[in-house]
N, C-alpha and C. Protein backbone atom coordinates (compact mmCIF):
# COMPACT_ATOMS: atom_id res chain seq x y z
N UNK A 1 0.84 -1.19 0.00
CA UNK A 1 0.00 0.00 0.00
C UNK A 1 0.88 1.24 0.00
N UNK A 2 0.30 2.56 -0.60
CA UNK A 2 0.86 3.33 -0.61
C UNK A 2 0.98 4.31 0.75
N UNK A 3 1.31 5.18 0.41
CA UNK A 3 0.83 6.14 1.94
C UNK A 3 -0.29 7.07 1.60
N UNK A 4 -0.56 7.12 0.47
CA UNK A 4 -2.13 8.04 0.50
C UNK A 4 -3.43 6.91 0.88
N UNK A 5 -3.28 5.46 0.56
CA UNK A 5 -3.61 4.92 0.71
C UNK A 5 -3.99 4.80 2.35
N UNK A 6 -3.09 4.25 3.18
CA UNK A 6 -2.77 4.01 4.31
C UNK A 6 -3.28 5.29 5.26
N UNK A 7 -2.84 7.12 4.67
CA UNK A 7 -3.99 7.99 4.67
C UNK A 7 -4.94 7.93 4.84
N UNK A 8 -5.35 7.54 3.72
CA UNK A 8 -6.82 7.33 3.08
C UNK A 8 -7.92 6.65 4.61
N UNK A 9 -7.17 5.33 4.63
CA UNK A 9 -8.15 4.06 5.06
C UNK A 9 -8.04 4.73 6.76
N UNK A 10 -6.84 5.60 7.08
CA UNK A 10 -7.02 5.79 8.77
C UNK A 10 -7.79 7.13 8.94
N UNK A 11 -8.37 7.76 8.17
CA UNK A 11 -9.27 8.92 8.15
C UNK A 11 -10.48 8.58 7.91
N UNK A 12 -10.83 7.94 7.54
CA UNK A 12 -12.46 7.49 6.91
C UNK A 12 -12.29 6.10 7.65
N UNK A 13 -11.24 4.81 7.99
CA UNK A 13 -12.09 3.37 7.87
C UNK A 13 -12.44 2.74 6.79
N UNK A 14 -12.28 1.52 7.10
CA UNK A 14 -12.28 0.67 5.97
C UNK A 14 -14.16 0.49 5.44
N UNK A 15 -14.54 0.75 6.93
CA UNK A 15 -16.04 0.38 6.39
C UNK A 15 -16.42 1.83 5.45
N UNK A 16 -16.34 3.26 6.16
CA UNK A 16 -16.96 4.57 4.72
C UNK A 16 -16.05 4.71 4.04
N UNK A 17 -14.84 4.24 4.20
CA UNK A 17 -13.97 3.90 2.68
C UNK A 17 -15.07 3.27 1.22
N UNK A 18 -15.22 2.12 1.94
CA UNK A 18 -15.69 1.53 1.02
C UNK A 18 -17.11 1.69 0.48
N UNK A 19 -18.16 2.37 1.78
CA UNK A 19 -19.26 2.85 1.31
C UNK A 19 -18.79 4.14 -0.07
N UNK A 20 -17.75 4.75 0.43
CA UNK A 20 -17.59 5.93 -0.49
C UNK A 20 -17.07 5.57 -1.58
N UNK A 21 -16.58 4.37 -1.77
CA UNK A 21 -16.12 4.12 -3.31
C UNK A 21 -17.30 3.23 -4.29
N UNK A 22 -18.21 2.60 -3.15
CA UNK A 22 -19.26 2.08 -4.40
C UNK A 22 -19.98 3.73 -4.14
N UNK A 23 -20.25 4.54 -3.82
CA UNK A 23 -21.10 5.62 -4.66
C UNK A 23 -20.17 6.19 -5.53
N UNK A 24 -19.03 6.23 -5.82
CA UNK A 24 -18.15 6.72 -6.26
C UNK A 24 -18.49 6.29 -7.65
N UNK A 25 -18.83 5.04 -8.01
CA UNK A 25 -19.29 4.03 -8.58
C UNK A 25 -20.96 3.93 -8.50
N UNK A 26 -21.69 4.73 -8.97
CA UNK A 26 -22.86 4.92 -8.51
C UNK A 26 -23.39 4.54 -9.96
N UNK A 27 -23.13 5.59 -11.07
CA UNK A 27 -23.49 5.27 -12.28
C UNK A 27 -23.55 3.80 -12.84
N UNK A 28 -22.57 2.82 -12.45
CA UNK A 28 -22.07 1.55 -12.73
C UNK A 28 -22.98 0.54 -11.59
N UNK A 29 -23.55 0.73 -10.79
CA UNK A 29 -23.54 -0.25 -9.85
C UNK A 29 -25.45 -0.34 -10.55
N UNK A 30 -25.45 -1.61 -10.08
CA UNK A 30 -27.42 -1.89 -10.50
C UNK A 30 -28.13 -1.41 -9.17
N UNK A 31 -28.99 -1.40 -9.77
CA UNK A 31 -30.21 -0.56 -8.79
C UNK A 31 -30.41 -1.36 -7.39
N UNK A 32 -30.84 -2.63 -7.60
CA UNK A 32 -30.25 -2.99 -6.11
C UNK A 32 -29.11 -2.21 -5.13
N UNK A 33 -27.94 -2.31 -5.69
CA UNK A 33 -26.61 -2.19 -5.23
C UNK A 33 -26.84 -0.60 -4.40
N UNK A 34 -27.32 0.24 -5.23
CA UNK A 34 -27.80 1.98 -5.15
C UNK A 34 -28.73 1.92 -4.22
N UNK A 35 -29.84 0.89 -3.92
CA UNK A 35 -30.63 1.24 -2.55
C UNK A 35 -30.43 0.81 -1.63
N UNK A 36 -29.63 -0.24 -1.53
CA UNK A 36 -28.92 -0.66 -0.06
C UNK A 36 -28.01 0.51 -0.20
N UNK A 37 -26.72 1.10 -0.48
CA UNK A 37 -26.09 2.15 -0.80
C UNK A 37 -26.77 3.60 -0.17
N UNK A 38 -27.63 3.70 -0.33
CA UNK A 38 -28.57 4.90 -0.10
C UNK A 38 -29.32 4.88 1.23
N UNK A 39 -29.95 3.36 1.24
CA UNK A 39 -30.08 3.48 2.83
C UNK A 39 -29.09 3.61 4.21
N UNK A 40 -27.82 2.96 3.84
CA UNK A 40 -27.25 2.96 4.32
C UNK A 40 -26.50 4.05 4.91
N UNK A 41 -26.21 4.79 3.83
CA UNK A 41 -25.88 6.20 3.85
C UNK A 41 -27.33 6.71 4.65
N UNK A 42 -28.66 7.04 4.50
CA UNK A 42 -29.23 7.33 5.22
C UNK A 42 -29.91 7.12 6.71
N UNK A 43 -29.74 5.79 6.73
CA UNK A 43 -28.92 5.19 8.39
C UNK A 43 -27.97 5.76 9.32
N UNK A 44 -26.55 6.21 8.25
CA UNK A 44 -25.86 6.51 9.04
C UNK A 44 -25.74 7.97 9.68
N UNK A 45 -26.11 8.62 8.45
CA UNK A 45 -26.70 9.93 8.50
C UNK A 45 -27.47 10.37 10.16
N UNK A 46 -28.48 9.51 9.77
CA UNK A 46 -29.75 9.80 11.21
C UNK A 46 -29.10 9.48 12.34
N UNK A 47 -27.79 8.55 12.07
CA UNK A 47 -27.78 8.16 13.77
C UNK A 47 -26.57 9.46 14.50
N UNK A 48 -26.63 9.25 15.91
CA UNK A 48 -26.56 10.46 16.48
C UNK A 48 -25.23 10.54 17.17
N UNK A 49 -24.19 10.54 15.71
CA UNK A 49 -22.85 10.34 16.06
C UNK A 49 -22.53 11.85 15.18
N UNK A 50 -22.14 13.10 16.42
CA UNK A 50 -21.70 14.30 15.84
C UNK A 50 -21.08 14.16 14.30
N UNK A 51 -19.99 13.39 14.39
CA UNK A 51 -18.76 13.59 13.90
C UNK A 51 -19.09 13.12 12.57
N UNK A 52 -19.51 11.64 12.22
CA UNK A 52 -20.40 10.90 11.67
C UNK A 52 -21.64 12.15 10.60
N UNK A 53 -22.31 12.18 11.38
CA UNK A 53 -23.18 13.03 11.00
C UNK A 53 -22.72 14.59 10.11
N UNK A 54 -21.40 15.29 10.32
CA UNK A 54 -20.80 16.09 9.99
C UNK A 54 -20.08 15.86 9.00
N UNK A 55 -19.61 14.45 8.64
CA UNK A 55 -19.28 14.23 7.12
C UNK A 55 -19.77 13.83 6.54
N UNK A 56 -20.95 13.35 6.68
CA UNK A 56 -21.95 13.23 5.69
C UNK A 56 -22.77 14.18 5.42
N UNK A 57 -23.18 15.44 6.27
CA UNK A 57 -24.35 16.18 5.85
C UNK A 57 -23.61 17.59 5.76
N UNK A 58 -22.55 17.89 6.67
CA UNK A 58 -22.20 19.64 6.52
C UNK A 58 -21.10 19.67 4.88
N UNK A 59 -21.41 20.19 4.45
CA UNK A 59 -21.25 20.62 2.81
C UNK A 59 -20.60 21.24 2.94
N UNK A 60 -20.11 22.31 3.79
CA UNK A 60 -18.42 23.45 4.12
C UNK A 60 -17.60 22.42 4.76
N UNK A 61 -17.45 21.15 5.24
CA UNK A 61 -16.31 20.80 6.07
C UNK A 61 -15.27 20.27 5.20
N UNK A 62 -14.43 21.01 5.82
CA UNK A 62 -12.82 21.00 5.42
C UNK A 62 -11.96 19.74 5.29
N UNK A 63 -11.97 18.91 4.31
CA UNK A 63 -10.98 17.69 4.73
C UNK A 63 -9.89 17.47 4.22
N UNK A 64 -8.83 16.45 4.52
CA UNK A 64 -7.66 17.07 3.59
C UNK A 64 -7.69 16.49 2.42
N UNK A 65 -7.13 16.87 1.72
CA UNK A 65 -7.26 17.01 0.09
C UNK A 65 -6.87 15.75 -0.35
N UNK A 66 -7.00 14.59 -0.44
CA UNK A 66 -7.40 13.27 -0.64
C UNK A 66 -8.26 12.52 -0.05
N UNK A 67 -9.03 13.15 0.85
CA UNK A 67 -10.47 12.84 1.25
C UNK A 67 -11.04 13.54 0.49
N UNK A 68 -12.38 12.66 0.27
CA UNK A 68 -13.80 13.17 -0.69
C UNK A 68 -14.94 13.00 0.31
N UNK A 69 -15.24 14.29 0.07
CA UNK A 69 -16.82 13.95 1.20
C UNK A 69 -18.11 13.39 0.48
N UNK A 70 -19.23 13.39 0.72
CA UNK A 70 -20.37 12.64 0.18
C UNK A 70 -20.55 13.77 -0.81
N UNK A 71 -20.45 15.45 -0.45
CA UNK A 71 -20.90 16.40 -1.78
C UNK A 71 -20.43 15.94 -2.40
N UNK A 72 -19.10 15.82 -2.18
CA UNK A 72 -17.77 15.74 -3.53
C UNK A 72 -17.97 14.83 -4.04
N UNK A 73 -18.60 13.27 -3.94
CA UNK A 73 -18.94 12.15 -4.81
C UNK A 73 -19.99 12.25 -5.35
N UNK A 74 -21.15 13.29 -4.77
CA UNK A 74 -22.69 13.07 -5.70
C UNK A 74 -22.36 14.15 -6.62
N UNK A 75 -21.41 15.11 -6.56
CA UNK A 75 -21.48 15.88 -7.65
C UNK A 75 -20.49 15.53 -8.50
N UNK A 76 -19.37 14.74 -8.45
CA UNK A 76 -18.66 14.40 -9.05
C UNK A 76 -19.60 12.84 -10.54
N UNK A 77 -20.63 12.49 -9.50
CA UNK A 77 -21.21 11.76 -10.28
C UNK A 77 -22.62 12.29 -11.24
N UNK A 78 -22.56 13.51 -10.79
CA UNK A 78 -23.35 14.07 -11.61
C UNK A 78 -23.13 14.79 -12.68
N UNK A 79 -22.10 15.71 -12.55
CA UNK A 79 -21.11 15.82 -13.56
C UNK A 79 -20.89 14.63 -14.52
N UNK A 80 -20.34 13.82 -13.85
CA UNK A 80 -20.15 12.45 -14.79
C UNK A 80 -21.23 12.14 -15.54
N UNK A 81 -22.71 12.07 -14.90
CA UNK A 81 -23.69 11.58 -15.82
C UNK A 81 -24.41 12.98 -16.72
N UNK A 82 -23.76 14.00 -16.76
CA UNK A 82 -24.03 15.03 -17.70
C UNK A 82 -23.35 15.06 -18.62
N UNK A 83 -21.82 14.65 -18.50
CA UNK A 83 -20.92 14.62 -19.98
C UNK A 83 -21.04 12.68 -20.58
């Protein structure tokens, strides 16, 4: 592994690592895949973990620049499905 890698996985976790790379993968994944995906994300959302709750829903928070927050993947995939 690299060290952005190793970065990567000790800032987020292996578990919203990986939630964040199948939405990352949102366009590609089947519709099944997108509503477990979505609930899940909206599960984690509701539950009543500050911190938790602050990277998924506050849209100004600052992360370092090889973290992607949830804006940064739904618009990145929206973009994507416009070009």
């Amino acid at each position: 592994m690299n060290k952005i890698n190793i970065f990567f996985n000790t800032i987020l976790g292996p578990f919203l690592r990986t939630i964040f790379s199948k939405l990352e993968n949102m366009l590609q994944n089947s519709l099944h895949v997108n509503l477990l995906l979505t609930g899940i994300i909206a599960r984690l959302a509701h539950y009543s973990q500050p911190l938790l709750r602050s990277l998924l829903l506050n849209h100004s928070l600052v992360l370092e620049t090889n973290v992607k927050s949830l804006f940064q993947v739904c618009y990145l995939n929206l973009l994507f499905s416009l070009f």
